[in-house]
PDB file of N, CA and C in Angstrom:
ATOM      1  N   UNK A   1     -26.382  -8.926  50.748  1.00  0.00           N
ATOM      2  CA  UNK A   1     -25.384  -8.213  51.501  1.00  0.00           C
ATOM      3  C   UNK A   1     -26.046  -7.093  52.313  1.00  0.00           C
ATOM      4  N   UNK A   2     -27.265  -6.441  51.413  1.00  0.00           N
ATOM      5  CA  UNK A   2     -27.478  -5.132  52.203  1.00  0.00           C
ATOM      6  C   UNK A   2     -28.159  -5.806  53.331  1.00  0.00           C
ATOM      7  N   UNK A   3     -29.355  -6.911  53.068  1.00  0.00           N
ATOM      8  CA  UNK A   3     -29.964  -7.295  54.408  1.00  0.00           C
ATOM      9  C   UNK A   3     -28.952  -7.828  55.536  1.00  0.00           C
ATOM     10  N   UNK A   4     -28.115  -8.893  55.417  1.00  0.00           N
ATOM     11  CA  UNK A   4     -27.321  -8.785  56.183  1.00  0.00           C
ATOM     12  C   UNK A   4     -26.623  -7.588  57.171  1.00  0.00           C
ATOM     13  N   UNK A   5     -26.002  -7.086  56.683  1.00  0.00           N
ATOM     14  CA  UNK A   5     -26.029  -5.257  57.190  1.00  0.00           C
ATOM     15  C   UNK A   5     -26.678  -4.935  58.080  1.00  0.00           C
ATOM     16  N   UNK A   6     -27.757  -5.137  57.227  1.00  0.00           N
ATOM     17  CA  UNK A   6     -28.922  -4.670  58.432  1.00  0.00           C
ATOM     18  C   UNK A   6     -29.204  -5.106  59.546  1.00  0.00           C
ATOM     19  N   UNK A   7     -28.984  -6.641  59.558  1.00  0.00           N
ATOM     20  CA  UNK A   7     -29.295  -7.217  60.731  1.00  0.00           C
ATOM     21  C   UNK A   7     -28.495  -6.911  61.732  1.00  0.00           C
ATOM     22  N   UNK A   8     -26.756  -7.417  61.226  1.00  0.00           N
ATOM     23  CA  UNK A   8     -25.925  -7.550  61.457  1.00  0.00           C
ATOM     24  C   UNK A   8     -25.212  -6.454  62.358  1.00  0.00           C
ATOM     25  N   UNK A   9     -24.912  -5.112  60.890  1.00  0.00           N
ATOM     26  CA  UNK A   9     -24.448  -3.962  61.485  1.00  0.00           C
ATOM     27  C   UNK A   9     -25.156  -3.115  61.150  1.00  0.00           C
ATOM     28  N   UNK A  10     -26.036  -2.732  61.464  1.00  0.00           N
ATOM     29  CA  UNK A  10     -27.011  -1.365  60.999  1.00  0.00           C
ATOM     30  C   UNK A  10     -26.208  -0.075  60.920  1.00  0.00           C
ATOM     31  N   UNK A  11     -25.376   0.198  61.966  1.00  0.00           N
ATOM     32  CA  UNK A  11     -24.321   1.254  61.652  1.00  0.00           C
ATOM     33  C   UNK A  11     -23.487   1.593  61.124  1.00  0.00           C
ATOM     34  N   UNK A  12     -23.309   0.504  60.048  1.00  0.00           N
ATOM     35  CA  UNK A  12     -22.445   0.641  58.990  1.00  0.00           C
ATOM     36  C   UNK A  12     -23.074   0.982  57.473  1.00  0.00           C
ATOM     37  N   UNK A  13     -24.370   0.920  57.698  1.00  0.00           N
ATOM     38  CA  UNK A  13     -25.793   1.207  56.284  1.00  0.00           C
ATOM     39  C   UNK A  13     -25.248   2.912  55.417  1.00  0.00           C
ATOM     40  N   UNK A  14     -25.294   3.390  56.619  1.00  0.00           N
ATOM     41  CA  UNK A  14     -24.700   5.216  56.074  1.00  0.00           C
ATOM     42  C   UNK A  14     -23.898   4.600  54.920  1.00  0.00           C
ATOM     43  N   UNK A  15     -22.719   3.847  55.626  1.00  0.00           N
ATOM     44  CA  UNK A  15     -20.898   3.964  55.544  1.00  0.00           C
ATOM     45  C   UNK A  15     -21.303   3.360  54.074  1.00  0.00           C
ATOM     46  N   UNK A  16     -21.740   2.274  54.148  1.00  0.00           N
ATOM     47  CA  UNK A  16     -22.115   1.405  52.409  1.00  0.00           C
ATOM     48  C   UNK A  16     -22.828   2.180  51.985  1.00  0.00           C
ATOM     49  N   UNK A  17     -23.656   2.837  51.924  1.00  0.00           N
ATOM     50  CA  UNK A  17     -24.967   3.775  51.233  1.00  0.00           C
ATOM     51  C   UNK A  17     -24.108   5.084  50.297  1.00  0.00           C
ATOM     52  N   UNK A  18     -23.290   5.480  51.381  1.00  0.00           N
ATOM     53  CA  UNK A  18     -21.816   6.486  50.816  1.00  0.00           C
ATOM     54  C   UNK A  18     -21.154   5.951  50.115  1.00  0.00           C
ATOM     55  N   UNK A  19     -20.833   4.731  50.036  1.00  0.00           N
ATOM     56  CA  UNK A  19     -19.799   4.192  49.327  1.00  0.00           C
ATOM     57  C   UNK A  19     -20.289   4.671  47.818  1.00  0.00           C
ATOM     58  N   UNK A  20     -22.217   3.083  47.898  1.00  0.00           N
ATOM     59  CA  UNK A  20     -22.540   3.232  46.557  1.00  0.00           C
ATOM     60  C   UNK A  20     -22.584   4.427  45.793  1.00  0.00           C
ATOM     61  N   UNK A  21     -22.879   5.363  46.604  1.00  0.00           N
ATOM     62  CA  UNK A  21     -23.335   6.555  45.752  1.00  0.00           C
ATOM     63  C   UNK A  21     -22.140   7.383  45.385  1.00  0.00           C
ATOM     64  N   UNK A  22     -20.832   7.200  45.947  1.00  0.00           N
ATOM     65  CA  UNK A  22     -19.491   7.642  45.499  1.00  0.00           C
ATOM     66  C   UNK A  22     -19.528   7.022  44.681  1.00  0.00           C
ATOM     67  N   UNK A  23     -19.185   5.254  44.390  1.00  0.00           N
ATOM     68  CA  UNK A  23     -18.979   4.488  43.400  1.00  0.00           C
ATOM     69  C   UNK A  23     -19.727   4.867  42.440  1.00  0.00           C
ATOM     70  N   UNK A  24     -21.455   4.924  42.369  1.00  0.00           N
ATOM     71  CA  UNK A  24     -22.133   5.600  40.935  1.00  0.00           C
ATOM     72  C   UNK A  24     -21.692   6.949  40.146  1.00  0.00           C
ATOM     73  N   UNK A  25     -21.046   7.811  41.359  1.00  0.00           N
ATOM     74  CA  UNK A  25     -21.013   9.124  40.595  1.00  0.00           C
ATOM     75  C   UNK A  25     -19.539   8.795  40.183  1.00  0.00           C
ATOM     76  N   UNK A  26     -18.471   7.956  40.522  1.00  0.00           N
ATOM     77  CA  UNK A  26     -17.185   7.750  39.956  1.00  0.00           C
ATOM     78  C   UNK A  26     -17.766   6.918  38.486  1.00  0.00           C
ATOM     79  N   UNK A  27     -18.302   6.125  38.770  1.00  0.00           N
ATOM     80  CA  UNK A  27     -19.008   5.396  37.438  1.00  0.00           C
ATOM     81  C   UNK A  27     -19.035   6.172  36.320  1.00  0.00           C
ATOM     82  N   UNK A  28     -20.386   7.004  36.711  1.00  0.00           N
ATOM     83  CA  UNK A  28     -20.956   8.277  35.921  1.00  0.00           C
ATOM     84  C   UNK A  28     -19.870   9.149  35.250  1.00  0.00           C
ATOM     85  N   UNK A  29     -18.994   9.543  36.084  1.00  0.00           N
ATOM     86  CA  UNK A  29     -17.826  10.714  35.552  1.00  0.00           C
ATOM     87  C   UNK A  29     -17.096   9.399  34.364  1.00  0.00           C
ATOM     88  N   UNK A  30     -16.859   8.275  35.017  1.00  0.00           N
ATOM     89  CA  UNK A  30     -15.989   7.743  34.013  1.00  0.00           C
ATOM     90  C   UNK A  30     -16.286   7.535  32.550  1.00  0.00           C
ATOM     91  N   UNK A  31     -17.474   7.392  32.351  1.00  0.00           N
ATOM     92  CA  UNK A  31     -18.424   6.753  31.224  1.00  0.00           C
ATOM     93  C   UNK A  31     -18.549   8.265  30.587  1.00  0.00           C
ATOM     94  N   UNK A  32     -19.209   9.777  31.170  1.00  0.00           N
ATOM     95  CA  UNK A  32     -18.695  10.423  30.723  1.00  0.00           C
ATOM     96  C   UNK A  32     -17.751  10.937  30.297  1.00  0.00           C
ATOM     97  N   UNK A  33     -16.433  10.876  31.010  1.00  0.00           N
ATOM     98  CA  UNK A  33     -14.663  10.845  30.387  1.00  0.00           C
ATOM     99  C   UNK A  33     -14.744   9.602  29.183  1.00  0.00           C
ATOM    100  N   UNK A  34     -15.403   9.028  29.222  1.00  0.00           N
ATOM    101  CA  UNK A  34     -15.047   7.963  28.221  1.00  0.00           C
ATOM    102  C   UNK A  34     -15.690   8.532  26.653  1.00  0.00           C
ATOM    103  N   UNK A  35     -17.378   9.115  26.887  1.00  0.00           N
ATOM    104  CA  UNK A  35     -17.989   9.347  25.846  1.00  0.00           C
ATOM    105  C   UNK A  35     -17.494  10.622  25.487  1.00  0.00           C
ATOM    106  N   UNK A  36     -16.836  11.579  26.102  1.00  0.00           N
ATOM    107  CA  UNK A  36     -15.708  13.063  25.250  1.00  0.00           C
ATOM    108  C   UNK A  36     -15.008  12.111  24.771  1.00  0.00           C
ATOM    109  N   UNK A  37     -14.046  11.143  25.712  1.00  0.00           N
ATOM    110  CA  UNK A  37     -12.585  11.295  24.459  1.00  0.00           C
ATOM    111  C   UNK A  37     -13.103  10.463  23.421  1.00  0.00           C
ATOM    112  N   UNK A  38     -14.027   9.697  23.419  1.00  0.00           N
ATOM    113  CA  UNK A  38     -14.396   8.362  22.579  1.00  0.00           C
ATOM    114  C   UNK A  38     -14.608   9.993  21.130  1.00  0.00           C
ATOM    115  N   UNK A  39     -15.763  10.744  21.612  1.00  0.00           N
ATOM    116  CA  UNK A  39     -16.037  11.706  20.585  1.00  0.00           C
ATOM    117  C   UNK A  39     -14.935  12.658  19.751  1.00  0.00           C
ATOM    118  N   UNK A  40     -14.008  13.125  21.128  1.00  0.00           N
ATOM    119  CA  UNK A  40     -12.832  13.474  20.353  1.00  0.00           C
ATOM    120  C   UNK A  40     -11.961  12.916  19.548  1.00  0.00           C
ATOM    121  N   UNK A  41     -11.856  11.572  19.955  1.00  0.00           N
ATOM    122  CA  UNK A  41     -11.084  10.616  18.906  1.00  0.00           C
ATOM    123  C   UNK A  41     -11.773  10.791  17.557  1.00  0.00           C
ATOM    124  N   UNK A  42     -13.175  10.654  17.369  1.00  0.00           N
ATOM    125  CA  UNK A  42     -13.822  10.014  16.029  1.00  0.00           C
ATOM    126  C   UNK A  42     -13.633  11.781  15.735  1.00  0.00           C
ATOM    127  N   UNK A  43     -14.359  12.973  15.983  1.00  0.00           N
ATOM    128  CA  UNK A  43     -13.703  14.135  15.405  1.00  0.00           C
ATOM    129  C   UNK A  43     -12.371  14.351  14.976  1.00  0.00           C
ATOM    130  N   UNK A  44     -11.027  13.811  15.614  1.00  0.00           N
ATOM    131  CA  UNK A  44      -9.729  13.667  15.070  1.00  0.00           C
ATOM    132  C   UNK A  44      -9.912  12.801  13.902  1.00  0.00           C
ATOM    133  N   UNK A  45     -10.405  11.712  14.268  1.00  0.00           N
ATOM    134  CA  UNK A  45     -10.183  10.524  12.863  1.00  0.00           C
ATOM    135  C   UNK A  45     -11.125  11.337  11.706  1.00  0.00           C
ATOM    136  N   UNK A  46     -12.388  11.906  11.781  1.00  0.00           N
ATOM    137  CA  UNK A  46     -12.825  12.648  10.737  1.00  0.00           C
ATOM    138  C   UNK A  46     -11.550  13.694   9.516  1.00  0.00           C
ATOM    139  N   UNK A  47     -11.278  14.547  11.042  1.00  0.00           N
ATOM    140  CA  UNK A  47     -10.519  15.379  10.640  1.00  0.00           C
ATOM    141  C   UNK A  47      -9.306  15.078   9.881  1.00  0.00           C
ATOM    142  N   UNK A  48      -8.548  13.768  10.417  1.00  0.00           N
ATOM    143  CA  UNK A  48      -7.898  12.993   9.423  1.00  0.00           C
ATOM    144  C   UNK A  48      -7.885  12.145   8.101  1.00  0.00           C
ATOM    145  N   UNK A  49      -9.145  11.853   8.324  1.00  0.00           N
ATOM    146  CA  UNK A  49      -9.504  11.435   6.978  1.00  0.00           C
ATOM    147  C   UNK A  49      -9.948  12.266   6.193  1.00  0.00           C
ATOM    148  N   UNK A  50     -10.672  13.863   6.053  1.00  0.00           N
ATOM    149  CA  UNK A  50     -10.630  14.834   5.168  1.00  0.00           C
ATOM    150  C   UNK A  50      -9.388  15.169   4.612  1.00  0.00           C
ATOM    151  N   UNK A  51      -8.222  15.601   5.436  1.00  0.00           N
ATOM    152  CA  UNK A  51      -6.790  15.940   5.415  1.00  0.00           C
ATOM    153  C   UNK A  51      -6.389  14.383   4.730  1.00  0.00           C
ATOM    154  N   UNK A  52      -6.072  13.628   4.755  1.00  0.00           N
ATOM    155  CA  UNK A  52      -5.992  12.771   3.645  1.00  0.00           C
ATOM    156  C   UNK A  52      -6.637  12.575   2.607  1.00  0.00           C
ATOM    157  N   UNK A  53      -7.714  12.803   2.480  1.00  0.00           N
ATOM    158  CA  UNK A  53      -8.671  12.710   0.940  1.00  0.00           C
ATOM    159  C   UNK A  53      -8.025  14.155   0.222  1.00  0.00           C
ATOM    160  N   UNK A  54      -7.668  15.359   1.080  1.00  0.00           N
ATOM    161  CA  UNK A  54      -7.765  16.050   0.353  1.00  0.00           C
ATOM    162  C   UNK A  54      -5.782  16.395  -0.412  1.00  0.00           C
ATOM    163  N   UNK A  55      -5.026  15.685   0.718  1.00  0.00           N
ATOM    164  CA  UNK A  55      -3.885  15.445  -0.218  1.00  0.00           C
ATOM    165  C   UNK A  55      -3.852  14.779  -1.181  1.00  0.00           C
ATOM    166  N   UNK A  56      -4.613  13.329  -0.843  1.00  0.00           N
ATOM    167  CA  UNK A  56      -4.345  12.776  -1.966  1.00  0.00           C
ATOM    168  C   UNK A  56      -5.165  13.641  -3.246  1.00  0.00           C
ATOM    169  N   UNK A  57      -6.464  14.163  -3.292  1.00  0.00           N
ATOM    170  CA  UNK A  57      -7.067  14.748  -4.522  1.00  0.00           C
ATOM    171  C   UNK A  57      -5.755  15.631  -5.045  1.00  0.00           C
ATOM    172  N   UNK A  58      -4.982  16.669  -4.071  1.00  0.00           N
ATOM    173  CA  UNK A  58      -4.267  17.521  -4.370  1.00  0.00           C
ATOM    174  C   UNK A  58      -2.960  16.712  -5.111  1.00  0.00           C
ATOM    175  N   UNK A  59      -2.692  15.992  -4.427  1.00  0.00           N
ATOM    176  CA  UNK A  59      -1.395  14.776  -5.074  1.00  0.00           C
ATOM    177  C   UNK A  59      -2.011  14.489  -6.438  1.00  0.00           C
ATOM    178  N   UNK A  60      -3.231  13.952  -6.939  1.00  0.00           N
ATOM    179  CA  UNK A  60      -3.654  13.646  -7.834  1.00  0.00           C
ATOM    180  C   UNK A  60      -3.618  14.613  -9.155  1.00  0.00           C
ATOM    181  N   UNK A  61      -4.283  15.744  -8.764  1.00  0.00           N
ATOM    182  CA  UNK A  61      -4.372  17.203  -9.234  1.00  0.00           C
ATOM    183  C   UNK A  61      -2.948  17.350 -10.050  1.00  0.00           C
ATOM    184  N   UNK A  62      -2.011  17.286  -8.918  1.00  0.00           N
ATOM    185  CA  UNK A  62      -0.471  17.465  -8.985  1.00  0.00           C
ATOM    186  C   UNK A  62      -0.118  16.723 -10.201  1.00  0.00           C
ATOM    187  N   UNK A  63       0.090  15.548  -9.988  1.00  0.00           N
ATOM    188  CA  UNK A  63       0.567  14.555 -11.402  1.00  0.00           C
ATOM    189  C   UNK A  63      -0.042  14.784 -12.675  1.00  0.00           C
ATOM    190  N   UNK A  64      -1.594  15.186 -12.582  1.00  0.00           N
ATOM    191  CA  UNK A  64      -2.118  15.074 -13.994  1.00  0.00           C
ATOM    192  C   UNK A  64      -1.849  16.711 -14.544  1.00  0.00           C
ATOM    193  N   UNK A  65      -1.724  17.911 -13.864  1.00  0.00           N
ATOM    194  CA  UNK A  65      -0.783  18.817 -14.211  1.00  0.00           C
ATOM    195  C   UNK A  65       1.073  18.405 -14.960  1.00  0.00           C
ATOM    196  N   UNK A  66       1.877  17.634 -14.084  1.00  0.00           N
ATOM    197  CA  UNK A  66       2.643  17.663 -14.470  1.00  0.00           C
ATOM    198  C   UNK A  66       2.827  16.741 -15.720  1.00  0.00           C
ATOM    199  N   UNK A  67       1.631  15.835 -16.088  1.00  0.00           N
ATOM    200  CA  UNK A  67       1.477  14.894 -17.155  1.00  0.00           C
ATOM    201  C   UNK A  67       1.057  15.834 -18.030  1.00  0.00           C
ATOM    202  N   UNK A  68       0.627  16.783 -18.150  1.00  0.00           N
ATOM    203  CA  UNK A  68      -0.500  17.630 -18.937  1.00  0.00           C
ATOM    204  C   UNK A  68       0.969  18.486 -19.650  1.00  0.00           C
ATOM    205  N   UNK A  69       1.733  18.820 -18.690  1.00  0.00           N
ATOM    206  CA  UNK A  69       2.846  19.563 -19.174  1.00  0.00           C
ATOM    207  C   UNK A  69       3.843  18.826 -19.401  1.00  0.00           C
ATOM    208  N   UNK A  70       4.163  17.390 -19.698  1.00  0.00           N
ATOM    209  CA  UNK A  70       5.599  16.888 -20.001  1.00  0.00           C
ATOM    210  C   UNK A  70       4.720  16.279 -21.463  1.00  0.00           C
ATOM    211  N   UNK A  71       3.152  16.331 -21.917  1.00  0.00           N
ATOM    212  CA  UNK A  71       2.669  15.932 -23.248  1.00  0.00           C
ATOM    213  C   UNK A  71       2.779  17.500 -23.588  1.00  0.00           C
ATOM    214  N   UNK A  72       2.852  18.442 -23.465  1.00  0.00           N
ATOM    215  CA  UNK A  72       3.070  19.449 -23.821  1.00  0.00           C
ATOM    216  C   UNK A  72       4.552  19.603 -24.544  1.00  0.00           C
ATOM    217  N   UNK A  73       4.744  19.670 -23.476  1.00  0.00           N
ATOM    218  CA  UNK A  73       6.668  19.648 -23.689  1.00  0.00           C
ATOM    219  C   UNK A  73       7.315  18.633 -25.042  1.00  0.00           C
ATOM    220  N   UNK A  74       6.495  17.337 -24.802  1.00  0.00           N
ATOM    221  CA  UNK A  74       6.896  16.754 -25.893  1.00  0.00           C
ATOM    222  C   UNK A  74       6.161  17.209 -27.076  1.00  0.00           C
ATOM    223  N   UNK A  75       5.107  17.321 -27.190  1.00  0.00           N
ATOM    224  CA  UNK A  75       4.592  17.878 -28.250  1.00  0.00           C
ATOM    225  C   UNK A  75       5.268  18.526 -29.230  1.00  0.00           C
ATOM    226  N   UNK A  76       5.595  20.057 -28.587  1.00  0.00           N
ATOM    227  CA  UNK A  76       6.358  21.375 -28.574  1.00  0.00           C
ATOM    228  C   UNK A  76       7.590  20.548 -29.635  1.00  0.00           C
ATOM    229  N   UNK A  77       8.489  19.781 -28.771  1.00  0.00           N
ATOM    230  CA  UNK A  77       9.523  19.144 -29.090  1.00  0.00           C
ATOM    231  C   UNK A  77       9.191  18.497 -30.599  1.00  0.00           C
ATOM    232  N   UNK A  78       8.013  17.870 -30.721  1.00  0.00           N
ATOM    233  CA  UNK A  78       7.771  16.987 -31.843  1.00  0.00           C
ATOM    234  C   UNK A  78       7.483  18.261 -32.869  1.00  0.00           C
ATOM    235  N   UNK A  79       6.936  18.884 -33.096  1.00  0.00           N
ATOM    236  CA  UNK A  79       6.259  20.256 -34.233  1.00  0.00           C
ATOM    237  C   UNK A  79       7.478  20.978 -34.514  1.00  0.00           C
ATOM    238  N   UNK A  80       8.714  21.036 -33.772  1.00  0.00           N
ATOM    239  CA  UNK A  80       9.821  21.859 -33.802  1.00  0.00           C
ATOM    240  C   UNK A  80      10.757  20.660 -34.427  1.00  0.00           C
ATOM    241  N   UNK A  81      10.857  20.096 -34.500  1.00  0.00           N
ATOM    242  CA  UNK A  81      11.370  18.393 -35.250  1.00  0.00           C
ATOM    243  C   UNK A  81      10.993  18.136 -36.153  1.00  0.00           C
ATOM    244  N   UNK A  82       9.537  17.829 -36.396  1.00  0.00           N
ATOM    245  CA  UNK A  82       8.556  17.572 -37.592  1.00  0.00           C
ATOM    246  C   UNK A  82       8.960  19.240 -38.886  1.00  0.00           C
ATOM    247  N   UNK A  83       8.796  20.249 -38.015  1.00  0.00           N
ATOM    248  CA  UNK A  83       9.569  21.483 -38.950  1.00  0.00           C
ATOM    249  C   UNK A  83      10.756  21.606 -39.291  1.00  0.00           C
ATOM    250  N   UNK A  84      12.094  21.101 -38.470  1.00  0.00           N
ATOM    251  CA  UNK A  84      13.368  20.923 -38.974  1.00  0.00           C
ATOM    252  C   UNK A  84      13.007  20.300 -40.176  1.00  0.00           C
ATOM    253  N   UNK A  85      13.018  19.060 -39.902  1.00  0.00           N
ATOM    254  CA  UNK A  85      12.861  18.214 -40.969  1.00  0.00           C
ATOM    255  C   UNK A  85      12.455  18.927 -42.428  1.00  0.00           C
ATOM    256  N   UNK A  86      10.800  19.313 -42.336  1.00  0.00           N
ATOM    257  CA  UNK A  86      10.157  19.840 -43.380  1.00  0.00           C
ATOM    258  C   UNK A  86      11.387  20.610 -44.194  1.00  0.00           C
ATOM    259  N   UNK A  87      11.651  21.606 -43.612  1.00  0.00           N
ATOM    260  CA  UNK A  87      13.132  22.747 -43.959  1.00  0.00           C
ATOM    261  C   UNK A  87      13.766  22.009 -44.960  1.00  0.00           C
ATOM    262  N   UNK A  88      14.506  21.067 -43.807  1.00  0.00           N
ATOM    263  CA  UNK A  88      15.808  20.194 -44.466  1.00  0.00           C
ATOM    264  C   UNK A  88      15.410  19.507 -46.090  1.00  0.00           C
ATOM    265  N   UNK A  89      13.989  19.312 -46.027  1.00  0.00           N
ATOM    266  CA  UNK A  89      13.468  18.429 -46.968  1.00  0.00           C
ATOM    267  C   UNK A  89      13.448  19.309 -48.417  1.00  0.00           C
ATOM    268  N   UNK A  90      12.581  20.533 -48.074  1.00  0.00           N
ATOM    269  CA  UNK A  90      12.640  21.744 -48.805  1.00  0.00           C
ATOM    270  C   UNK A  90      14.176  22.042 -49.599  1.00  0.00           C
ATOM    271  N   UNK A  91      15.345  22.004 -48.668  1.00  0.00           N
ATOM    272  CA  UNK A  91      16.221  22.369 -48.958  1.00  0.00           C
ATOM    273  C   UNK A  91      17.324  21.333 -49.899  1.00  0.00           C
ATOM    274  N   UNK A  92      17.008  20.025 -49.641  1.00  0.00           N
ATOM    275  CA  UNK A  92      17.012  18.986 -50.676  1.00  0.00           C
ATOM    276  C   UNK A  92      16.604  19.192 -51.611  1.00  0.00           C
ATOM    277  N   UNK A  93      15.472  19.367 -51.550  1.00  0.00           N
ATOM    278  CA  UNK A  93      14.445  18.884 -53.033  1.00  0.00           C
ATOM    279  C   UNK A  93      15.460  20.370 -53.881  1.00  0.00           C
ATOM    280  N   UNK A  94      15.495  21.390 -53.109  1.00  0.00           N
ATOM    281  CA  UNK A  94      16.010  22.615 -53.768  1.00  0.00           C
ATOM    282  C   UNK A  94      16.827  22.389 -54.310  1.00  0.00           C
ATOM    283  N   UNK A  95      17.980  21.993 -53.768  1.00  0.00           N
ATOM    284  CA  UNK A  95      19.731  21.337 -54.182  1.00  0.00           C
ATOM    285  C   UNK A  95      20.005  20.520 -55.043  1.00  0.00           C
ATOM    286  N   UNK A  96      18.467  19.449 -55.044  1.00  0.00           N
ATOM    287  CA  UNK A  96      18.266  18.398 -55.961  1.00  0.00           C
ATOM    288  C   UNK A  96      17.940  19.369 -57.625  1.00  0.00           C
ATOM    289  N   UNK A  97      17.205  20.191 -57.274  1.00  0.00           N
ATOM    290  CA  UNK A  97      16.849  20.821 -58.576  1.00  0.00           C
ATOM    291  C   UNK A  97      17.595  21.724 -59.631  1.00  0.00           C
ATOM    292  N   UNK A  98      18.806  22.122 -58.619  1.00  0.00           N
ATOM    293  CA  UNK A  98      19.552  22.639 -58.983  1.00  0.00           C
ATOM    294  C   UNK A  98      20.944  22.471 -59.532  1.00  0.00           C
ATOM    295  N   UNK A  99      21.098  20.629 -58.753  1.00  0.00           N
ATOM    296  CA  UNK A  99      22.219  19.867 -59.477  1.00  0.00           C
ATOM    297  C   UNK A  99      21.329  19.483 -60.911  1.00  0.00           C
ATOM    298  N   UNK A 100      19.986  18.995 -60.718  1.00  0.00           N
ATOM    299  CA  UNK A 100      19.333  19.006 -61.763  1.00  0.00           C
ATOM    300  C   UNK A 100      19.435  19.773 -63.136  1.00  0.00           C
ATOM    301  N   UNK A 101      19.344  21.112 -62.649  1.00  0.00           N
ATOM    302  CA  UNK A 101      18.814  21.868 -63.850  1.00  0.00           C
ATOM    303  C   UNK A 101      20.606  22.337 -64.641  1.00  0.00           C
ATOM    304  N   UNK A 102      21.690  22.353 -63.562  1.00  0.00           N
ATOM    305  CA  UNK A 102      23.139  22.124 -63.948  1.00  0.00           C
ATOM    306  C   UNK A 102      23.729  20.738 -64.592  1.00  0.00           C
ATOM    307  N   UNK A 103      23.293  19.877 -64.625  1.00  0.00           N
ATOM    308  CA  UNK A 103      23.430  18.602 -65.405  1.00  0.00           C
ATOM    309  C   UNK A 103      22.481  18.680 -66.688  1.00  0.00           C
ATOM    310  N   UNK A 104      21.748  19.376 -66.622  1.00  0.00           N
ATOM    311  CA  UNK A 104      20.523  19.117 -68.308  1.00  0.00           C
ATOM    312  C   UNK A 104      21.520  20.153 -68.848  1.00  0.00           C
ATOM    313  N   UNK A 105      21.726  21.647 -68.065  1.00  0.00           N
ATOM    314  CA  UNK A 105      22.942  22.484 -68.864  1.00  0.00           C
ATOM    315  C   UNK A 105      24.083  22.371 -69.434  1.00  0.00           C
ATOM    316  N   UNK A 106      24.716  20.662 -68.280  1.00  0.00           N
ATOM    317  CA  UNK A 106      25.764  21.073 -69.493  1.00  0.00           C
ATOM    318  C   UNK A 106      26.298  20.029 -70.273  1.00  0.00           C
ATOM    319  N   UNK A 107      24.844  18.931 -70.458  1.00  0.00           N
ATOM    320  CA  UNK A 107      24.658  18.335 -71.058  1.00  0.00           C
ATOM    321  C   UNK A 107      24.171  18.269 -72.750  1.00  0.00           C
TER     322      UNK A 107
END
């Protein structure tokens, strides 16, 4: 094409010569616009994937707290149960000893 030109229209060599070198530096800018946002994207996606690792750790955190405190809770519940009981048992055996020791009396 360029020899043609030449032969052809030599006064048009500038006019194409301008073109290419518009077209390279439009090139150039584009490929640079391309390699920011390409970079800003993968810095967002970083930034998103920390901010998700770190909810979920925090989500995680979260549950084994509230697991930590509902084995608590039951616990609590069970030792305060397990002691009724004991009481109640105490207080049998007591009642028992005492219908006991009133039946050998007035026997």
């Amino acid at each position: 094409m360029w020899s043609r030109l030449q032969t052809e229209q030599p006064d048009l060599l500038p006019c194409l010569e301008c073109l290419l070198v518009k077209m390279t530096d439009e090139i150039a800018k584009s490929q640079a616009s391309y390699r920011t946002l390409e970079k800003a994207m993968r810095t967002k996606m970083t930034a998103h994937e920390e901010e998700m690792r770190r909810l979920y750790e925090e989500m995680e955190a979260q549950v084994r707290a509230e697991r930590m405190q509902v084995l608590a809770e039951q616990r609590a519940r069970e030792k305060q149960l397990r002691l009724e009981m004991e009481r109640e048992i105490r207080e049998k055996e007591k009642l028992c000893h005492e219908l006991m020791s009133n039946h050998e009396a007035v026997s």
